[in-house]
Protein backbone atom coordinates (compact mmCIF):
# COMPACT_ATOMS: atom_id res chain seq x y z
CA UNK A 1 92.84 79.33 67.28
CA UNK A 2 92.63 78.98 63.37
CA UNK A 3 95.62 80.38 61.87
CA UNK A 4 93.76 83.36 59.73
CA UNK A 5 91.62 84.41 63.41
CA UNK A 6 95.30 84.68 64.76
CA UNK A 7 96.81 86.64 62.13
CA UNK A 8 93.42 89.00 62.05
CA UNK A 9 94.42 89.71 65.46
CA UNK A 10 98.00 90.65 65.08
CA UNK A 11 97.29 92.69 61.92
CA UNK A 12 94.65 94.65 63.86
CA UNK A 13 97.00 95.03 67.01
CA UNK A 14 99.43 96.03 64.34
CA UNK A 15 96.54 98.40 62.59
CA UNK A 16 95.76 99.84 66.78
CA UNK A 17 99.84 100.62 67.65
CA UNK A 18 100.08 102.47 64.22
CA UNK A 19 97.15 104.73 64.43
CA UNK A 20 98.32 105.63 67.81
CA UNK A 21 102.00 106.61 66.58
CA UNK A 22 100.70 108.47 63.67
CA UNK A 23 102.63 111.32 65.02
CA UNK A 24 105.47 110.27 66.18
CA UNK A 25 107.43 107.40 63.80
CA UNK A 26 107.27 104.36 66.41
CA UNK A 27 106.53 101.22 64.32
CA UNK A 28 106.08 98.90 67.15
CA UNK A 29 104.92 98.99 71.13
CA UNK A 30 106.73 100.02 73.82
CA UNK A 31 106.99 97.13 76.15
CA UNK A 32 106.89 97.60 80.00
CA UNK A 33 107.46 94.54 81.88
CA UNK A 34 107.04 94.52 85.98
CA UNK A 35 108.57 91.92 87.55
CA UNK A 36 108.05 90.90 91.45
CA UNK A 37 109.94 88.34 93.31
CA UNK A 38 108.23 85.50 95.63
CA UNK A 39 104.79 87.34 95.12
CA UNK A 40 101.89 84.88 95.24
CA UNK A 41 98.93 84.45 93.02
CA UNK A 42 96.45 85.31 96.15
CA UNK A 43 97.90 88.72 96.52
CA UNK A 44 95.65 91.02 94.49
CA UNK A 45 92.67 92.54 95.40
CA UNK A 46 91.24 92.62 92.01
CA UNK A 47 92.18 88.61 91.56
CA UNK A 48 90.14 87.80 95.27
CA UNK A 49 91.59 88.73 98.29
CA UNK A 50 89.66 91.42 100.22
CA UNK A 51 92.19 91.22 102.87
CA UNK A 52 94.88 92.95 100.98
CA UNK A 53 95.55 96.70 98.72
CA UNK A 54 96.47 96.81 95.87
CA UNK A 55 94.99 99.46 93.83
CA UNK A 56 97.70 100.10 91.62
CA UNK A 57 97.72 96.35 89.95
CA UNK A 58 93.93 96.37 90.70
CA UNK A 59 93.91 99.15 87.58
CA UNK A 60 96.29 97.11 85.75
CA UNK A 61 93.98 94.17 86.04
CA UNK A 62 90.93 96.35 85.29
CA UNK A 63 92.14 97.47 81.83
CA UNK A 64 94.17 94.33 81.00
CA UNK A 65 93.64 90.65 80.77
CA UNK A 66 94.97 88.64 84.16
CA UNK A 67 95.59 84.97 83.87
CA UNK A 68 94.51 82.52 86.94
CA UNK A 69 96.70 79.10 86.29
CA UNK A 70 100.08 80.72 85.45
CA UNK A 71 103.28 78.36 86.92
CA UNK A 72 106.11 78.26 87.16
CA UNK A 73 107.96 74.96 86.14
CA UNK A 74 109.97 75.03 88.88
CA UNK A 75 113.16 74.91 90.38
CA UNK A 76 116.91 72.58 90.77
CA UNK A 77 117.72 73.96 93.57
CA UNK A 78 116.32 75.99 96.65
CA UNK A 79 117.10 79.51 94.47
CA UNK A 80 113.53 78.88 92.35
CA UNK A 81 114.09 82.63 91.44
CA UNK A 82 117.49 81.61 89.37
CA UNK A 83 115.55 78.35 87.01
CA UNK A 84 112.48 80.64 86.89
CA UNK A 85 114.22 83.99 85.49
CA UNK A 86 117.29 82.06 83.47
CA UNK A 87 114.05 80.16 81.48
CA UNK A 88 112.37 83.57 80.69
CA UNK A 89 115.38 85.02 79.40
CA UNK A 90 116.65 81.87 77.35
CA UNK A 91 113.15 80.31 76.23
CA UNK A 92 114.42 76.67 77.21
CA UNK A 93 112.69 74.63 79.71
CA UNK A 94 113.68 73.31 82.91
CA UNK A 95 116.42 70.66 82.43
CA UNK A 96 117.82 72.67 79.34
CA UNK A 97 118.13 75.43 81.24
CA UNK A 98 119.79 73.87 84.19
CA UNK A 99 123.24 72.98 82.78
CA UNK A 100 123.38 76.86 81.79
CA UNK A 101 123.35 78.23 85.07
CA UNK A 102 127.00 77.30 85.81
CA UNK A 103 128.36 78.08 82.34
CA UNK A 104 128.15 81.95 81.49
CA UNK A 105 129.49 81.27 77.65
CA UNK A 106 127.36 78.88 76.86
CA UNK A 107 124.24 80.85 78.50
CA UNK A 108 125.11 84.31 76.50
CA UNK A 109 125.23 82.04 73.18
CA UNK A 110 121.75 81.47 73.56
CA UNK A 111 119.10 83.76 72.43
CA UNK A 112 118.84 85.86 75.40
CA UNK A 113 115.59 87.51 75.76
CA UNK A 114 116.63 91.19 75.48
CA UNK A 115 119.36 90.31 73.16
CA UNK A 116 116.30 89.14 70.65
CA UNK A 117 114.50 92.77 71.43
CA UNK A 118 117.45 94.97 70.94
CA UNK A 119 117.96 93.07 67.50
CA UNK A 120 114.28 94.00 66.42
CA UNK A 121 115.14 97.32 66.79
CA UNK A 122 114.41 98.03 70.73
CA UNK A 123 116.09 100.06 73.42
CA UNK A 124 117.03 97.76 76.06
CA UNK A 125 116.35 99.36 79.84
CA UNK A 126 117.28 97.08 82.80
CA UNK A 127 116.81 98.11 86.47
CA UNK A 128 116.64 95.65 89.80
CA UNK A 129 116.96 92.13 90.33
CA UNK A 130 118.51 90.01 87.38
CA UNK A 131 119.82 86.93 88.79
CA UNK A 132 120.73 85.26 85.65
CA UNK A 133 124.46 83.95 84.83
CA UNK A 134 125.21 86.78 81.91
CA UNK A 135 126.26 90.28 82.09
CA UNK A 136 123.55 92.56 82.20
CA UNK A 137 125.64 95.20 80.38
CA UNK A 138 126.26 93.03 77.44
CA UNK A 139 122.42 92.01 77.19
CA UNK A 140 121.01 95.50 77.59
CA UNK A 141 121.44 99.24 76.30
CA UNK A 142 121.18 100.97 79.41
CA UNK A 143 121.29 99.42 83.32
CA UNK A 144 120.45 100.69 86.88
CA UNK A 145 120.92 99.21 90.30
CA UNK A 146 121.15 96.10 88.96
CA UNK A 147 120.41 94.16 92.52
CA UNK A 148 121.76 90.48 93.68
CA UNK A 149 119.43 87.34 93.90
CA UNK A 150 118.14 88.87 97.74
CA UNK A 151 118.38 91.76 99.62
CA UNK A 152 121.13 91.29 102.46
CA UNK A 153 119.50 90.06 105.84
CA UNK A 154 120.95 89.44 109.02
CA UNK A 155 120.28 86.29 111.43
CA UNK A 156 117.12 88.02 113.75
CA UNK A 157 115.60 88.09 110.88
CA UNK A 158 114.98 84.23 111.19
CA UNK A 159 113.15 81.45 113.63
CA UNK A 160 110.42 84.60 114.70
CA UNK A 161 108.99 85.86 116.33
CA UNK A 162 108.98 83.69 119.26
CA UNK A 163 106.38 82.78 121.93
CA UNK A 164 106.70 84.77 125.04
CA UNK A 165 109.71 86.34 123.74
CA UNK A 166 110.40 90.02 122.70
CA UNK A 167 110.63 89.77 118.80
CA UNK A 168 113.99 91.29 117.57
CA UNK A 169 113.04 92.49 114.40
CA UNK A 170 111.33 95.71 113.38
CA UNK A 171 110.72 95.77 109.35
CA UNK A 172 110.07 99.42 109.25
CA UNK A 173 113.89 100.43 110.87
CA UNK A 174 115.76 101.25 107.94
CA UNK A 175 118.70 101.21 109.75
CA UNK A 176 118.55 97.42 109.35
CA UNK A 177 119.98 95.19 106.35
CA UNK A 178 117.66 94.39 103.94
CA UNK A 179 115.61 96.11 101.56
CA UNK A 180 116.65 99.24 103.58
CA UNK A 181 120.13 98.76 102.33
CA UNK A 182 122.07 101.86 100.79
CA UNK A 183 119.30 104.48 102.64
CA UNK A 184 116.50 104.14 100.20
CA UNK A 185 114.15 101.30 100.14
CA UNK A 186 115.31 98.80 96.86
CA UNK A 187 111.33 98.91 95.64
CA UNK A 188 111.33 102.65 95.75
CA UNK A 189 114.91 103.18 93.72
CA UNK A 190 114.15 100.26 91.35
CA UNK A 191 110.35 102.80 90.78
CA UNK A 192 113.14 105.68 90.47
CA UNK A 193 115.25 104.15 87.87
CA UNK A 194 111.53 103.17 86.03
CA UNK A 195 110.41 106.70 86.55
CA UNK A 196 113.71 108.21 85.09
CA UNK A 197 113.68 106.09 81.97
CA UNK A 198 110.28 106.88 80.69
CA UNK A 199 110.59 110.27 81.11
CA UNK A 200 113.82 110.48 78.95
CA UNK A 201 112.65 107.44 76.97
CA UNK A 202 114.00 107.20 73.13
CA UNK A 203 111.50 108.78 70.58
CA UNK A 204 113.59 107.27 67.60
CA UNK A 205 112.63 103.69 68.44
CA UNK A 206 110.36 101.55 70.77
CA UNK A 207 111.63 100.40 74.33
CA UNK A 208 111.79 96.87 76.31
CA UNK A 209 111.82 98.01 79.82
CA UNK A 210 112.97 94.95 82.21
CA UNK A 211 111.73 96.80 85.83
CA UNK A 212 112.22 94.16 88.39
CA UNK A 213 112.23 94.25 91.93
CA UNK A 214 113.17 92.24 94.61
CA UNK A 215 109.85 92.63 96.43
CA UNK A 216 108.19 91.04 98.13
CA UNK A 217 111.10 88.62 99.06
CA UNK A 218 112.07 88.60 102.57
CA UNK A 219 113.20 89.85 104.49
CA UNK A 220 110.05 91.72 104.19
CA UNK A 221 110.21 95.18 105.30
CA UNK A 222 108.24 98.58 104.60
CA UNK A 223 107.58 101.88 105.68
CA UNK A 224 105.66 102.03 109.25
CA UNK A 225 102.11 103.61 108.18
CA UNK A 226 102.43 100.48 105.78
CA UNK A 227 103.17 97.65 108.31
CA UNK A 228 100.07 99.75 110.25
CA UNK A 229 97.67 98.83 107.82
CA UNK A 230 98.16 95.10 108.73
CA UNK A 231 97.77 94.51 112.29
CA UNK A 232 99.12 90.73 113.08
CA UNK A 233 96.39 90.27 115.33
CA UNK A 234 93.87 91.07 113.24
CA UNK A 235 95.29 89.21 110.22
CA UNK A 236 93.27 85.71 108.90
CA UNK A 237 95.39 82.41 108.89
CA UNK A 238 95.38 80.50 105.48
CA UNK A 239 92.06 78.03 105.49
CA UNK A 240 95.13 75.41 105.45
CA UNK A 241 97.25 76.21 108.08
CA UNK A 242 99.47 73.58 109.61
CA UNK A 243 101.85 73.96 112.48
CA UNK A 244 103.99 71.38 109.96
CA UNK A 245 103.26 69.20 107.22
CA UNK A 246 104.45 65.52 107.38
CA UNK A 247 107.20 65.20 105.42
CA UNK A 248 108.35 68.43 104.52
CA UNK A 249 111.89 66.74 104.41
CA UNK A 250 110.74 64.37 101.50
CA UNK A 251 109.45 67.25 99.87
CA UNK A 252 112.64 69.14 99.95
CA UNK A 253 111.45 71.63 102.48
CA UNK A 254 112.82 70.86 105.65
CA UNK A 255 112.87 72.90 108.39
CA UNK A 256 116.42 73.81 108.03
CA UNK A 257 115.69 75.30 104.66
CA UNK A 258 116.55 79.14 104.31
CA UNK A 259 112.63 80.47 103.73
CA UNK A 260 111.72 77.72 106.02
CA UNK A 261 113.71 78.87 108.86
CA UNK A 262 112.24 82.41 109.20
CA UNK A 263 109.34 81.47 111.06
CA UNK A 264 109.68 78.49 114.10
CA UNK A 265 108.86 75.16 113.38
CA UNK A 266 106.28 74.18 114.48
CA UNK A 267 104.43 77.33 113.22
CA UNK A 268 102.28 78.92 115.52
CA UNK A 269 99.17 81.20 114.71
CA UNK A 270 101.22 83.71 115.91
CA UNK A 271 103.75 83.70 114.04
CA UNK A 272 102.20 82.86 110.67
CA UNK A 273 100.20 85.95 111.97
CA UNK A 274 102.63 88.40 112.09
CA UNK A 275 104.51 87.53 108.64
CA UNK A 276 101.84 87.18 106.69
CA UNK A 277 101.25 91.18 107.76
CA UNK A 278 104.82 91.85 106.97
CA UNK A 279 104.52 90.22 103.49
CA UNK A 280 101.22 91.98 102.73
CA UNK A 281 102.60 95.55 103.82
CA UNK A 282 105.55 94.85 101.77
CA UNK A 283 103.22 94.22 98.69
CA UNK A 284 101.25 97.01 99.56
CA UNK A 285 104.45 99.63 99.23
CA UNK A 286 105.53 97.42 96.42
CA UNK A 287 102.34 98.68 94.73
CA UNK A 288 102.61 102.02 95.53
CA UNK A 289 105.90 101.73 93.51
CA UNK A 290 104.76 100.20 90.77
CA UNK A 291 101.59 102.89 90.64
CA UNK A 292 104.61 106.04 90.25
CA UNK A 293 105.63 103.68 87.47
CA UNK A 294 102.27 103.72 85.30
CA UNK A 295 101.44 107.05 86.59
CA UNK A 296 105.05 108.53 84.50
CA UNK A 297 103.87 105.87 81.92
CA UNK A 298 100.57 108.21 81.36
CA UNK A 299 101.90 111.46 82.11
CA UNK A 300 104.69 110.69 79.32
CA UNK A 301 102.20 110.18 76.49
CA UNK A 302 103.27 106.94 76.06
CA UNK A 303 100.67 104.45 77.60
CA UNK A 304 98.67 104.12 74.21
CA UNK A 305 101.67 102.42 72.62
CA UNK A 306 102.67 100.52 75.27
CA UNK A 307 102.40 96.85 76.49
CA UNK A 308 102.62 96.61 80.48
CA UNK A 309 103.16 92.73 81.63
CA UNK A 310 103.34 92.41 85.20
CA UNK A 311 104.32 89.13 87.12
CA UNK A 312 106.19 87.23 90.11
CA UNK A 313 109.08 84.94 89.25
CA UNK A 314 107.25 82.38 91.48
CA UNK A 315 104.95 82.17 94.33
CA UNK A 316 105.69 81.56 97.95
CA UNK A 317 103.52 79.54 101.27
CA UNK A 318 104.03 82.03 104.35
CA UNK A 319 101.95 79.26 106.51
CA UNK A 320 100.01 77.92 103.68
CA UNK A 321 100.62 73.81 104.89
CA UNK A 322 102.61 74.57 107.44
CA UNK A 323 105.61 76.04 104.87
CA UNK A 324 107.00 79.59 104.72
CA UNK A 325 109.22 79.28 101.33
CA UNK A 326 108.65 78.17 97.75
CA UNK A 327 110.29 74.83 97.58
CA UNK A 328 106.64 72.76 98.07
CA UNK A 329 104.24 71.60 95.11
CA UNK A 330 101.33 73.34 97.06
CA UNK A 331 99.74 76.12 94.72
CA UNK A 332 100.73 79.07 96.75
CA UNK A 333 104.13 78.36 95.81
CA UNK A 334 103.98 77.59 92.57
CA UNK A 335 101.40 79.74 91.03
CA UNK A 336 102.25 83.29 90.07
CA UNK A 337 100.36 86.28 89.22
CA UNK A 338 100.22 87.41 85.56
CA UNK A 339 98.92 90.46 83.61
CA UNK A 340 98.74 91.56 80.47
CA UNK A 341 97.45 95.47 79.60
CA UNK A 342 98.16 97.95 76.84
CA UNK A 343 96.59 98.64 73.01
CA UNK A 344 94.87 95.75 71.59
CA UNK A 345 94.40 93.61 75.28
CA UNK A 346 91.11 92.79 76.96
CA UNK A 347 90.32 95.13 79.65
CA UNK A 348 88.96 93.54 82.87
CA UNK A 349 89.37 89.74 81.81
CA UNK A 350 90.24 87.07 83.10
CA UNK A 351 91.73 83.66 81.70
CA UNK A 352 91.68 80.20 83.30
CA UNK A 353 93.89 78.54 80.79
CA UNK A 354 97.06 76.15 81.71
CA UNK A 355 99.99 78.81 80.95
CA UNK A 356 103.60 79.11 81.75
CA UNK A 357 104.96 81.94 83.43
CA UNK A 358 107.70 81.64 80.50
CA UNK A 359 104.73 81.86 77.81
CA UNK A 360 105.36 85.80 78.31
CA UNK A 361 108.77 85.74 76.34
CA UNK A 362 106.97 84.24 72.69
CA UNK A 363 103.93 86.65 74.19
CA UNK A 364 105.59 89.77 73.89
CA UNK A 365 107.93 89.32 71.51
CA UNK A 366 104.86 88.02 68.57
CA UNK A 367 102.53 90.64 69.83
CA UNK A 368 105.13 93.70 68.79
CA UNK A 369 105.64 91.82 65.58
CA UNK A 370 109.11 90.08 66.58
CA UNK A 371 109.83 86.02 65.91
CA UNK A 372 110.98 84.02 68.58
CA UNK A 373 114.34 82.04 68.03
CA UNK A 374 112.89 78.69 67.15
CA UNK A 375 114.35 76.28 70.20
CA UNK A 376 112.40 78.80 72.37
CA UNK A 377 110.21 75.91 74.18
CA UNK A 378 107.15 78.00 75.54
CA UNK A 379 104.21 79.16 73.82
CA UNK A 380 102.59 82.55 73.24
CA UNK A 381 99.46 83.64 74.85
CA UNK A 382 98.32 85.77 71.39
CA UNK A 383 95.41 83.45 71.19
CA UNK A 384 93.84 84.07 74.71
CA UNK A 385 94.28 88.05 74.19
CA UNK A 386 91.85 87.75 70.65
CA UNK A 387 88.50 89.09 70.82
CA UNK A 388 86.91 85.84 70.27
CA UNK A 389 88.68 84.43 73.02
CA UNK A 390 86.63 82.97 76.41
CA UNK A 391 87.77 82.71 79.57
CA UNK A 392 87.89 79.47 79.39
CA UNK A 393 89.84 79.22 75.70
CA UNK A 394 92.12 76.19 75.92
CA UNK A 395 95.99 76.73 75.87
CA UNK A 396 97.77 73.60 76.74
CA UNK A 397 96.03 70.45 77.62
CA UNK A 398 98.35 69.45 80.46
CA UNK A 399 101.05 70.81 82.82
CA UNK A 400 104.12 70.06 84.98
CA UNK A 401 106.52 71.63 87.37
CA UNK A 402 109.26 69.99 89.42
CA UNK A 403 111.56 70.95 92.18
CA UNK A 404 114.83 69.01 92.21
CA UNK A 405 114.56 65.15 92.18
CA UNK A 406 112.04 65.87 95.11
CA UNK A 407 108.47 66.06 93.55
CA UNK A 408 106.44 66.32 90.21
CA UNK A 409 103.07 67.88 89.88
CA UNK A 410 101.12 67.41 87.16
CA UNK A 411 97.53 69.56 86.29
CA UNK A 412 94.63 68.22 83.97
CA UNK A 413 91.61 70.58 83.92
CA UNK A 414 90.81 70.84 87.45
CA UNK A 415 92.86 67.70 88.45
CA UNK A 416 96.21 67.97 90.33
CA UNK A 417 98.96 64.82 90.77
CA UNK A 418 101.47 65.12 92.95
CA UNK A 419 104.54 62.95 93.45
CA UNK A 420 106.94 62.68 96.11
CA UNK A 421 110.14 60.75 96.34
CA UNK A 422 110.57 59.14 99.42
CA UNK A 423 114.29 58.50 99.59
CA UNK A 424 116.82 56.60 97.91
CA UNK A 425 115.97 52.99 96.57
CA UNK A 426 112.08 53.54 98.12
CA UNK A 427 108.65 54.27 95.86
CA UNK A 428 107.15 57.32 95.23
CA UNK A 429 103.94 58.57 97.51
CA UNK A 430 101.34 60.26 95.43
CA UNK A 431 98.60 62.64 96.25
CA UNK A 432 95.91 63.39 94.04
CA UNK A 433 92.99 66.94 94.55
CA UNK A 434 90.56 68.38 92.49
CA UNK A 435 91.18 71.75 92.47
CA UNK A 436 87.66 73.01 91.69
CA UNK A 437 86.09 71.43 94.63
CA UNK A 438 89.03 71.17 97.07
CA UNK A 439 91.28 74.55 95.93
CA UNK A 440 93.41 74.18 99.22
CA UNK A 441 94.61 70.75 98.61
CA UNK A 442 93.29 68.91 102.10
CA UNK A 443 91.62 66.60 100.57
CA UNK A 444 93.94 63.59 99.13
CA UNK A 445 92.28 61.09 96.33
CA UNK A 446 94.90 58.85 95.66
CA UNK A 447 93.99 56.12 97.67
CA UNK A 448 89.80 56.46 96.49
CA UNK A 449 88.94 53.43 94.23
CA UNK A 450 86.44 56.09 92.60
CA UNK A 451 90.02 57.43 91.06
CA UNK A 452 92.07 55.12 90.59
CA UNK A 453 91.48 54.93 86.63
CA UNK A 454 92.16 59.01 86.41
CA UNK A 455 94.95 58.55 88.71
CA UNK A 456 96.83 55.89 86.23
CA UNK A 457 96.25 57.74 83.29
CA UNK A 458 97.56 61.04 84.63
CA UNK A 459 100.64 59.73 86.13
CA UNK A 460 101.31 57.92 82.63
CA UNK A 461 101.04 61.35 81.19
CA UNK A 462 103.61 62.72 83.33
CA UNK A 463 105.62 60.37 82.66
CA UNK A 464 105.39 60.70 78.81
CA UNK A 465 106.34 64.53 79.31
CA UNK A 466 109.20 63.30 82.09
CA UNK A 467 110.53 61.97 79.19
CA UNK A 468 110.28 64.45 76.18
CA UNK A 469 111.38 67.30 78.11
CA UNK A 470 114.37 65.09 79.21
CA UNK A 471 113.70 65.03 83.32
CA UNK A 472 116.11 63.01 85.52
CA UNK A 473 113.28 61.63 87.30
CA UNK A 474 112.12 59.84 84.23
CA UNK A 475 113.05 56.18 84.43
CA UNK A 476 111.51 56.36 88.18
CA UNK A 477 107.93 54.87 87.55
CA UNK A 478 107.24 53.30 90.87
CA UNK A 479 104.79 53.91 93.38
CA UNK A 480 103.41 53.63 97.03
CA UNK A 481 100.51 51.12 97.09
């Protein structure tokens, strides 16, 4: 976007925020942001799945802007929740990040996220899952039920349920561990705490709300009448359902994995059945939550001055490939849902661009008028949200997660390479889809002649951004023939 188109933009989102505060003597948005953990990209209603509810972000997504190729970059270990949320909050990228997680000084010296929006001038609010190696009381004004990486679970809830055996595990019995834990369900308290703060919010200055909940992460429990909207039986199997996929191990995934181990191996229809209802109740009640949250958002008076982002820390499988958890380069798993409403935002738009799920820190921060700290290495979105913008307005050329020293993915336009390490001293096995024609990755083009050119240049690609964002993996440039 030409430089004076982008400034145009901000200076009339600046122009739309004050007219609305012309009585009361806010200077900048309000900023809501919803956060959801292990929530797919393929479970919204408005976004294309008819199987599922979700009126609440269905609204969001009718009078905001949702964007269809958001990542994740990925993840060093099997916690993808802890590289995906310490990123947001310190704007560096994957292997910068990773030597922070360990060392708590060193991560509060950077320019934490809310520590950047309390020094423009912002109450901090933070309520629910935080998972990141600082203290939340020294990074925020105010804190609530400030929740641990995962509810706490207990071992029935794993390996089920089993053919021809009774299934131990009820997810509507609050009397079990989990999201039940404490009496109240976490979603519902997190929706409290949202509730509580916007109703008392501060009228002397704007607010950066940080709402995030541990839903839809298992294990996945609701309320009954919302597990009764989902009968197992009469649920639909992913169109690329695998009892296994050959070499989950080499992927990272085996079947010994935490999230792999909560269904049996091999996975039955059955099974993949019966949590795939249990994940979609969960996001159903999750939405219900997160509708008492806009609804005290309108009723307060402050929804014209606010900007509402809603996303997932990272996506998860439940039986798409045969996998159950979030550790596989399969798009389920590493494509999240993102949404952008408020003053200023396209209503009912979508945008196909490449984008980070980490793009939302610059975002947020440049559309209330505040500067990133410059070694922040994502990118804002300002330029999709202008009025001149397509759905189809470039962003980045090229992307690239990674999980461990495991696998690499890297997207082109439609075009998706995928490499997988094969063990110590052996090459690397690649897979190659087009996403537009083949969007559940069963169809492999690596070994077609027809490719071979695209396939060459893309992994060369990779490899060049391997290197400048300072991967381990780097220096490993061979390959299965």
């Amino acid at each position: 976007m030409p430089t004076c188109t982008r400034r145009a933009f901000l200076a009339s989102l600046a122009a739309t925020f004050a007219a609305h505060a012309a009585e009361a003597p806010r200077r900048r948005p309000n900023v809501l942001l919803l956060l959801t953990d292990d929530q797919a990209s393929d479970t919204l209603r408005a976004l294309g799945n008819p199987h599922i509810r979700t009126p609440n972000l269905d609204r969001l997504a009718a009078h905001g802007t949702a964007f269809t190729n958001c990542y994740n970059p990925g993840g060093w270990h099997g916690a993808i929740c802890v590289a995906s949320r310490t990123m947001l909050n310190t704007g560096r990228f994957l292997w910068d990040a990773q030597p922070l997680e360990k060392k708590r000084a060193a991560l509060e010296a950077t320019p934490l996220w809310p520590r950047l929006w309390r020094e423009g001038g912002y109450a901090t609010f933070l309520t629910g899952k935080w998972h990141v190696n600082a203290d939340p009381k020294r990074c925020f004004d105010q804190t609530r039920h400030v929740r641990p990486g995962m509810p706490p679970t207990c071992e029935d809830a794993y390996l089920r349920p089993k053919a021809g055996a009774p299934d131990p595990w009820d997810p509507a019995d609050a009397t079990r561990p989990g999201h039940w834990t404490g009496g109240r369900h976490w979603a519902a308290v997190t929706a409290d705490d949202a509730v509580a703060f916007l109703r008392a919010a501060p009228k002397d200055k704007p607010f950066f709300a940080y709402v995030a909940f541990n839903a839809p992460h298992d294990p996945r429990q609701a309320p009954a009448d919302y597990q009764a909207l989902y009968p197992p039986e009469k649920m639909a199997l992913p169109e690329d359902f695998l009892p296994a996929f050959p070499g989950a191990a080499a992927l990272g995934s085996p079947p010994t994995l935490r999230d792999e181990r909560l269904a049996p191996t091999p996975r039955t229809p059955h099974a993949i059945r019966t949590h795939r209802a249990e994940y979609y109740a969960l996001v159903t009640y999750l939405d219900a939550q997160i509708g008492r949250i806009l609804d005290a958002l309108d009723q307060s008076g402050l929804a014209q001055d606010t900007l509402i982002a809603f996303a997932s820390d990272n996506g998860l499988a439940v039986g798409h490939h045969g996998f159950m958890g979030k550790q596989n380069p399969f798009e389920p798993s590493i494509k999240v849902p993102l949404i952008l409403a408020g003053p200023g935002i396209p209503q009912g738009q979508t945008r196909h661009a490449l984008v980070y799920l980490q793009d939302l820190r610059p975002t947020l921060l440049e559309l209330a008028g505040l500067r990133d700290d410059a070694s922040c290495a994502f990118r804002s979105l300002a330029p999709l949200l202008a009025p001149d913008a397509r759905p189809d307005t470039p962003h980045r050329p090229t992307l690239h997660t990674a999980y461990r020293t495991h696998w690499r993915t890297f997207r082109q336009g439609d075009w998706k390479l995928i490499r997988v390490a094969q063990g110590k001293g052996k090459p690397f096995r690649e897979l190659l889809f087009n996403l537009r024609d083949d969007p559940h990755e069963r169809r492999d083009l690596a070994q077609a002649p027809a490719h071979a050119e695209r396939l060459a240049a893309m992994r060369q690609a990779l490899f060049a951004e391997m290197r400048r964002v300072g991967d381990p993996l780097a220096a490993k440039t061979d390959v299965v023939q």
